[in-house]
Protein backbone atom coordinates (compact mmCIF):
# COMPACT_ATOMS: atom_id res chain seq x y z
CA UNK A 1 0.00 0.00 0.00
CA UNK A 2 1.58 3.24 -0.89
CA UNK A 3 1.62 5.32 2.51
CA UNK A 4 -0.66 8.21 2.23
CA UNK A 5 1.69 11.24 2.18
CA UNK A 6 3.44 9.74 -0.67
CA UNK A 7 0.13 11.71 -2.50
CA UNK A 8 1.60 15.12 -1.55
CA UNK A 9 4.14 16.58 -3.44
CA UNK A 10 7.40 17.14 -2.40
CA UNK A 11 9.08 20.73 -2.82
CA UNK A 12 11.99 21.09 -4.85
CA UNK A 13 15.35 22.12 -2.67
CA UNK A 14 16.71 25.50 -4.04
CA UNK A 15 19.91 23.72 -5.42
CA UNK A 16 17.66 22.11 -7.73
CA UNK A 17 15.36 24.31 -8.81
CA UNK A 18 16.66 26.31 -12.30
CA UNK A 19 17.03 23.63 -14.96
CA UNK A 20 17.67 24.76 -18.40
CA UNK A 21 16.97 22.88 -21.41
CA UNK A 22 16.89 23.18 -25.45
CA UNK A 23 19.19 25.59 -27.26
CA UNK A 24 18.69 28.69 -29.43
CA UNK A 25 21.55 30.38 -31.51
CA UNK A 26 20.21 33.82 -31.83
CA UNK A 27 22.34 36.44 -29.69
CA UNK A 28 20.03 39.32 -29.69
CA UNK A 29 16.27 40.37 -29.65
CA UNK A 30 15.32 42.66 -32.51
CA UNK A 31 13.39 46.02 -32.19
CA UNK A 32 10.22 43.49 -32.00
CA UNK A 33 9.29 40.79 -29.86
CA UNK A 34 6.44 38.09 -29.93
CA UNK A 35 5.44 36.94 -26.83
CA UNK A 36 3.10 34.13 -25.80
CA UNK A 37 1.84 33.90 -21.99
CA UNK A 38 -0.05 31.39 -20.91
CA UNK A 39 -0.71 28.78 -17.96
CA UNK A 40 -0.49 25.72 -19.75
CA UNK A 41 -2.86 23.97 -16.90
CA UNK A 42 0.38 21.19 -16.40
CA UNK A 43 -1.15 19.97 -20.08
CA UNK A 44 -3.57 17.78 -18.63
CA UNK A 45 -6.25 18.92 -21.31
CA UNK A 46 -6.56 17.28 -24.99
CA UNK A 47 -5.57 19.00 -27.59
CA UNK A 48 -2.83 20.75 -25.69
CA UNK A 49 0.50 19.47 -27.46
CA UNK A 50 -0.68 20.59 -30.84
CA UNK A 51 -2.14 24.21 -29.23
CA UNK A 52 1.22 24.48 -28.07
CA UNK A 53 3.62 24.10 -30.76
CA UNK A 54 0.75 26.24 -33.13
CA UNK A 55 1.36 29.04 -31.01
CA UNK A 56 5.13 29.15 -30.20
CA UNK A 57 6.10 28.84 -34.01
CA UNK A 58 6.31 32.35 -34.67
CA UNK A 59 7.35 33.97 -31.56
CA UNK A 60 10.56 35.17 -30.20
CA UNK A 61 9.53 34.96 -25.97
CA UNK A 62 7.01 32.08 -24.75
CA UNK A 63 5.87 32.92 -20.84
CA UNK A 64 4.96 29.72 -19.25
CA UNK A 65 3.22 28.64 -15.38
CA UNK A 66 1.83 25.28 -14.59
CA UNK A 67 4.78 23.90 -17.51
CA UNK A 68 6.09 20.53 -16.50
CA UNK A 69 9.12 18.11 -16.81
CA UNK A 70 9.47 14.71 -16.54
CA UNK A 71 6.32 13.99 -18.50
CA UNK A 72 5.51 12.69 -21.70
CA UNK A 73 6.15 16.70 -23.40
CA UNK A 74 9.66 17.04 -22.27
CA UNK A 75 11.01 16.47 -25.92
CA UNK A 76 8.77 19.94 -27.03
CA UNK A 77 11.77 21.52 -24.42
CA UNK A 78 14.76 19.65 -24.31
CA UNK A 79 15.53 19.47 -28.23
CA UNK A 80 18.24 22.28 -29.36
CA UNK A 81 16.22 24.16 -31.72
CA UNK A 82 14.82 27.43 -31.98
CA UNK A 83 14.11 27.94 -27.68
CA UNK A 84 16.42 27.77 -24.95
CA UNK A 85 14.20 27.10 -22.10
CA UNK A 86 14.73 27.98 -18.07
CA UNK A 87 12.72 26.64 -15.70
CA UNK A 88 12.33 27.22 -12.56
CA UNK A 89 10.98 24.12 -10.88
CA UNK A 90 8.69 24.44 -7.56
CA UNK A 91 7.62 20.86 -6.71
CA UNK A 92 7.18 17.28 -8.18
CA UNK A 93 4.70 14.27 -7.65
CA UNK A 94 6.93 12.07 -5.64
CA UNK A 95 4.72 8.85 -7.51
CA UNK A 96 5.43 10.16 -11.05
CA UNK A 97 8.45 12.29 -10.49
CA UNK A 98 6.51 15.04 -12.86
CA UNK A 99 7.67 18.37 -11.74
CA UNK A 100 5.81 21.66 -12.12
CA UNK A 101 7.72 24.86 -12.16
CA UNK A 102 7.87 28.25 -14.67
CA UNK A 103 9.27 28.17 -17.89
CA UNK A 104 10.70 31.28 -20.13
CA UNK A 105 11.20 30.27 -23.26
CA UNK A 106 13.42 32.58 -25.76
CA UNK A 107 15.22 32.24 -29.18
CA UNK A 108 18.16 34.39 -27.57
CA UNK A 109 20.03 32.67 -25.19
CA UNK A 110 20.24 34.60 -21.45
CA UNK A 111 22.75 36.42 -20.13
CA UNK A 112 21.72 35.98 -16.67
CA UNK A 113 18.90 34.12 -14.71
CA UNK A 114 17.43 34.13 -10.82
CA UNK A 115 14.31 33.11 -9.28
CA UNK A 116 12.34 33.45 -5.80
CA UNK A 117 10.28 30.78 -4.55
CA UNK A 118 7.38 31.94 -1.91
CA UNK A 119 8.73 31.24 1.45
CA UNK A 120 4.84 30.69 2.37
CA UNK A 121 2.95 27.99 1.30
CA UNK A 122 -0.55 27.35 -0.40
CA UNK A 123 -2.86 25.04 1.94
CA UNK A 124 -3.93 21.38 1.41
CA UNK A 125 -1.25 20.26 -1.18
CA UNK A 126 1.63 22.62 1.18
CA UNK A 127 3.48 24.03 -2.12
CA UNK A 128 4.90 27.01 -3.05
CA UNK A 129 5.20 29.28 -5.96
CA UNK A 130 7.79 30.67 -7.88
CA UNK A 131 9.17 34.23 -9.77
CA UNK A 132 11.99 33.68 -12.73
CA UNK A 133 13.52 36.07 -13.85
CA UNK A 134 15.82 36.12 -16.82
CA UNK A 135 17.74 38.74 -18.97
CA UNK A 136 18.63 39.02 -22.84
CA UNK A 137 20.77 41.28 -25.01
CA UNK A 138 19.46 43.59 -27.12
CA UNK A 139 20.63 44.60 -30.93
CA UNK A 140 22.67 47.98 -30.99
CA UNK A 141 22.20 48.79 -27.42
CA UNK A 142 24.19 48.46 -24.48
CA UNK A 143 20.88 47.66 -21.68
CA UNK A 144 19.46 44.57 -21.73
CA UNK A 145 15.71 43.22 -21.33
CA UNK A 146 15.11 41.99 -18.27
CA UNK A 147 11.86 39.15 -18.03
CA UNK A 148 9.76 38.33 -15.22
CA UNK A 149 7.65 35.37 -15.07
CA UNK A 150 5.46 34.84 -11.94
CA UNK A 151 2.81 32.53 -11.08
CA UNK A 152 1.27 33.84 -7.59
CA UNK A 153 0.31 32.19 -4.70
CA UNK A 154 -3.11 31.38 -3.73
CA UNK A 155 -5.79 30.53 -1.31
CA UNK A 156 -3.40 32.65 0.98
CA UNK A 157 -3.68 35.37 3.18
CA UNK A 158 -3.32 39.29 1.98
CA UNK A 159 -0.21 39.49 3.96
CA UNK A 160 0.86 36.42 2.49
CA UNK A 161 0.44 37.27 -1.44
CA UNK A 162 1.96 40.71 -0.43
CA UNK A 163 5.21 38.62 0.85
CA UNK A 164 5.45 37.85 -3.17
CA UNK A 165 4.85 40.97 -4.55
CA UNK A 166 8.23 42.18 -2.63
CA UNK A 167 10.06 39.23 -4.13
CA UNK A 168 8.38 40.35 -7.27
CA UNK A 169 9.92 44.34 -6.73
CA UNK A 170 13.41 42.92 -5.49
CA UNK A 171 13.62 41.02 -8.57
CA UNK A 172 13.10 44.16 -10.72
CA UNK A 173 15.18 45.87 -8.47
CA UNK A 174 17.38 48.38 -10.43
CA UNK A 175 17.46 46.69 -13.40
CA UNK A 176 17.56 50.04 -15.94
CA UNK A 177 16.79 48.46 -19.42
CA UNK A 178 13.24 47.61 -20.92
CA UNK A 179 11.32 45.16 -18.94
CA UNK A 180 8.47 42.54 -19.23
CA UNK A 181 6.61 41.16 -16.19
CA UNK A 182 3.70 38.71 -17.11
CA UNK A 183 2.24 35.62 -15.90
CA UNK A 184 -0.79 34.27 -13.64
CA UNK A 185 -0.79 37.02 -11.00
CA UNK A 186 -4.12 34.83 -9.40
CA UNK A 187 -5.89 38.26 -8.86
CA UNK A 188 -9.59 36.71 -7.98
CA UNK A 189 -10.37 40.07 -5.44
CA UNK A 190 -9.85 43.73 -5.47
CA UNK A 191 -7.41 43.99 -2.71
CA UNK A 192 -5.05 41.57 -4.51
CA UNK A 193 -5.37 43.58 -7.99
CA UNK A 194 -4.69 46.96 -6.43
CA UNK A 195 -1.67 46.13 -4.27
CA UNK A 196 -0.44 44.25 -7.78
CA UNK A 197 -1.14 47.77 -9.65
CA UNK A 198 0.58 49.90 -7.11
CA UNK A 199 3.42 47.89 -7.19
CA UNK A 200 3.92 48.01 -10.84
CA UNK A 201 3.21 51.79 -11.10
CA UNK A 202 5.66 52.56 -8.45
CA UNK A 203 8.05 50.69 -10.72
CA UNK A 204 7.25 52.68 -13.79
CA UNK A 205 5.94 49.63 -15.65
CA UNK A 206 2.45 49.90 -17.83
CA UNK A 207 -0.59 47.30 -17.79
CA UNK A 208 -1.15 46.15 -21.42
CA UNK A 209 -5.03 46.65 -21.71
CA UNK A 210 -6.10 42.79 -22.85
CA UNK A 211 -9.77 42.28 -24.51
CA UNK A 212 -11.14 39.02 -22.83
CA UNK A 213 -14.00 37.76 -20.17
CA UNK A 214 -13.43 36.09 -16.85
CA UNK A 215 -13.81 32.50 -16.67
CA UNK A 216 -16.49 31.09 -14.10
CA UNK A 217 -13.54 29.16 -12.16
CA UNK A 218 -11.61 32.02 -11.77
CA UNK A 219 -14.80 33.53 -10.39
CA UNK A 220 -15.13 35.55 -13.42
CA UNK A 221 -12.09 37.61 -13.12
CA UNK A 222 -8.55 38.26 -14.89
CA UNK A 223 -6.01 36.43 -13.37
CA UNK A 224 -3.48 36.56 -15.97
CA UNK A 225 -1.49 39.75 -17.05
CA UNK A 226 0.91 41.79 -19.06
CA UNK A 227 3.55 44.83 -17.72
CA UNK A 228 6.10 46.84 -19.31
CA UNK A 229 8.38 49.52 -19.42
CA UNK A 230 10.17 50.81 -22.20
CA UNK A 231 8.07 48.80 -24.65
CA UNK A 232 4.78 49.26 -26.50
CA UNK A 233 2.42 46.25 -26.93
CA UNK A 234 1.37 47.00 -30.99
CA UNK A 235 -0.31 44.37 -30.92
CA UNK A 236 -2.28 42.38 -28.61
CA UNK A 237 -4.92 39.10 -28.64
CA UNK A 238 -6.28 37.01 -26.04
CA UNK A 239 -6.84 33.10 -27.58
CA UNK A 240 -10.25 32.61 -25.92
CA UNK A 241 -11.23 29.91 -27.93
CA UNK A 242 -8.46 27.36 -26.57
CA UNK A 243 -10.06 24.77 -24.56
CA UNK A 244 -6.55 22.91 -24.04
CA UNK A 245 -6.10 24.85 -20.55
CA UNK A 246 -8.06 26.14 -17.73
CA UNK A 247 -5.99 29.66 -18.69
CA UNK A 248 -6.69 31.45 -22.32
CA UNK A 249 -2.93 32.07 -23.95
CA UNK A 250 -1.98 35.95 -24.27
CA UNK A 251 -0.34 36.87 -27.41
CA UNK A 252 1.73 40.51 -27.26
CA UNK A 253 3.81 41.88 -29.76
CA UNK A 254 6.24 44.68 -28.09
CA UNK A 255 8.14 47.28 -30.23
CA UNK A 256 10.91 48.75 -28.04
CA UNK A 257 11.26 51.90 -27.17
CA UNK A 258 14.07 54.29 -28.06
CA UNK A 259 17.25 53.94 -25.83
């Protein structure tokens, strides 16, 4: 009989937590970068493989929370081709050994990588959630672009989510170049929206405005969402009719900004 807290998962130690897989061979982003964010719901919906590799095709940055390793889709990652993927891994079934984490995906390769993990937990399942953060060079210019990719915690206390958000600003920090902060920021009430927004302001980053409706199990509200600074979203689209996650994919184009 397996013993019953073999069902929990186990948290990954911080030594283990960035893994990075694939390969790209491009050196620089352009003036113009195609981004896909989405929670990809850990794949567990049909259809999802093939939704997946549609979308990335013709983008330069993919934004990933709920991606996975150790699963039946790690060849879509570990293959040297046009991605180099870093993930930063949060915890794993300890039955299956499947492991669920962030993943920024980019056809540049980084220059530099760190992550925070939530030092507070979510309840039942005990795990915590996690804030990458990678950086890229950037043709002709001497700043980089920094990218932040954040999956919140949940079913938490105010204080608790709030514990994040700092994690979120000290990975910012003084970064000076243009930036991109996206993900699943699990904003299901007001309080947890407007401490996100004051945050970000007091950053100087901008909310890209995203046509889309709530879902009924996110109690009809926005959890997922775009910042910037020193970019301009020229184009944007929300994929609401993608039924291969519980999350609808965000598609951005940025154009930077002058240095």
């Amino acid at each position: 009989m397996i013993p019953y807290d073999r069902f929990f998962p186990e948290i990954v130690e911080s030594k283990d937590s960035l893994q990075i897989l694939g390969g790209c061979s491009d050196c620089e982003f352009g003036s113009k970068i195609r981004v896909l964010v989405w929670n990809m719901y850990k794949g567990r919906l049909a259809g999802w493989k093939d939704d997946f590799e549609s979308f990335i095709h013709d983008k330069e940055l993919v934004i990933l929370q709920e991606s996975i390793i150790n699963t039946g889709y790690d060849s879509l990652f570990n293959t040297a081709g046009r991605f180099e993927w870093i993930m930063a891994k949060t915890h794993r079934n300890k039955i299956t050994q499947a492991t669920t984490g962030v993943k920024t995906g980019s056809i540049v390769k980084s220059t530099g990588h760190s992550y925070y993990m939530t030092t507070d937990v979510e309840p039942f399942l005990r795990t915590p959630k996690m804030l990458l953060a990678t950086t890229y060079p950037l043709a002709g210019r001497a700043d980089e672009l920094l990218v932040v990719n954040i999956h919140a915690i949940n079913f938490v206390s105010f204080q608790k989510y709030s514990r994040q958000l700092k994690q979120m600003v000290e990975a910012i920090g003084e970064h000076r170049g243009p930036i991109i902060l996206a993900g699943d920021f699990n904003t299901w009430n007001a309080a947890r929206f407007k401490s996100l927004r004051d945050a970000v302001a007091q950053m100087g980053l901008k909310e890209i405005p995203l046509v889309r409706r709530g879902r009924l199990a996110h109690l009809n509200k926005d959890l997922d969402h775009v910042f910037c600074r020193g970019m301009n979203a020229v184009k944007t689209e929300v994929l609401m009719a993608v039924k291969s996650s519980d999350h609808y994919p965000i598609v951005v184009e940025f154009e930077l900004e002058e240095a």
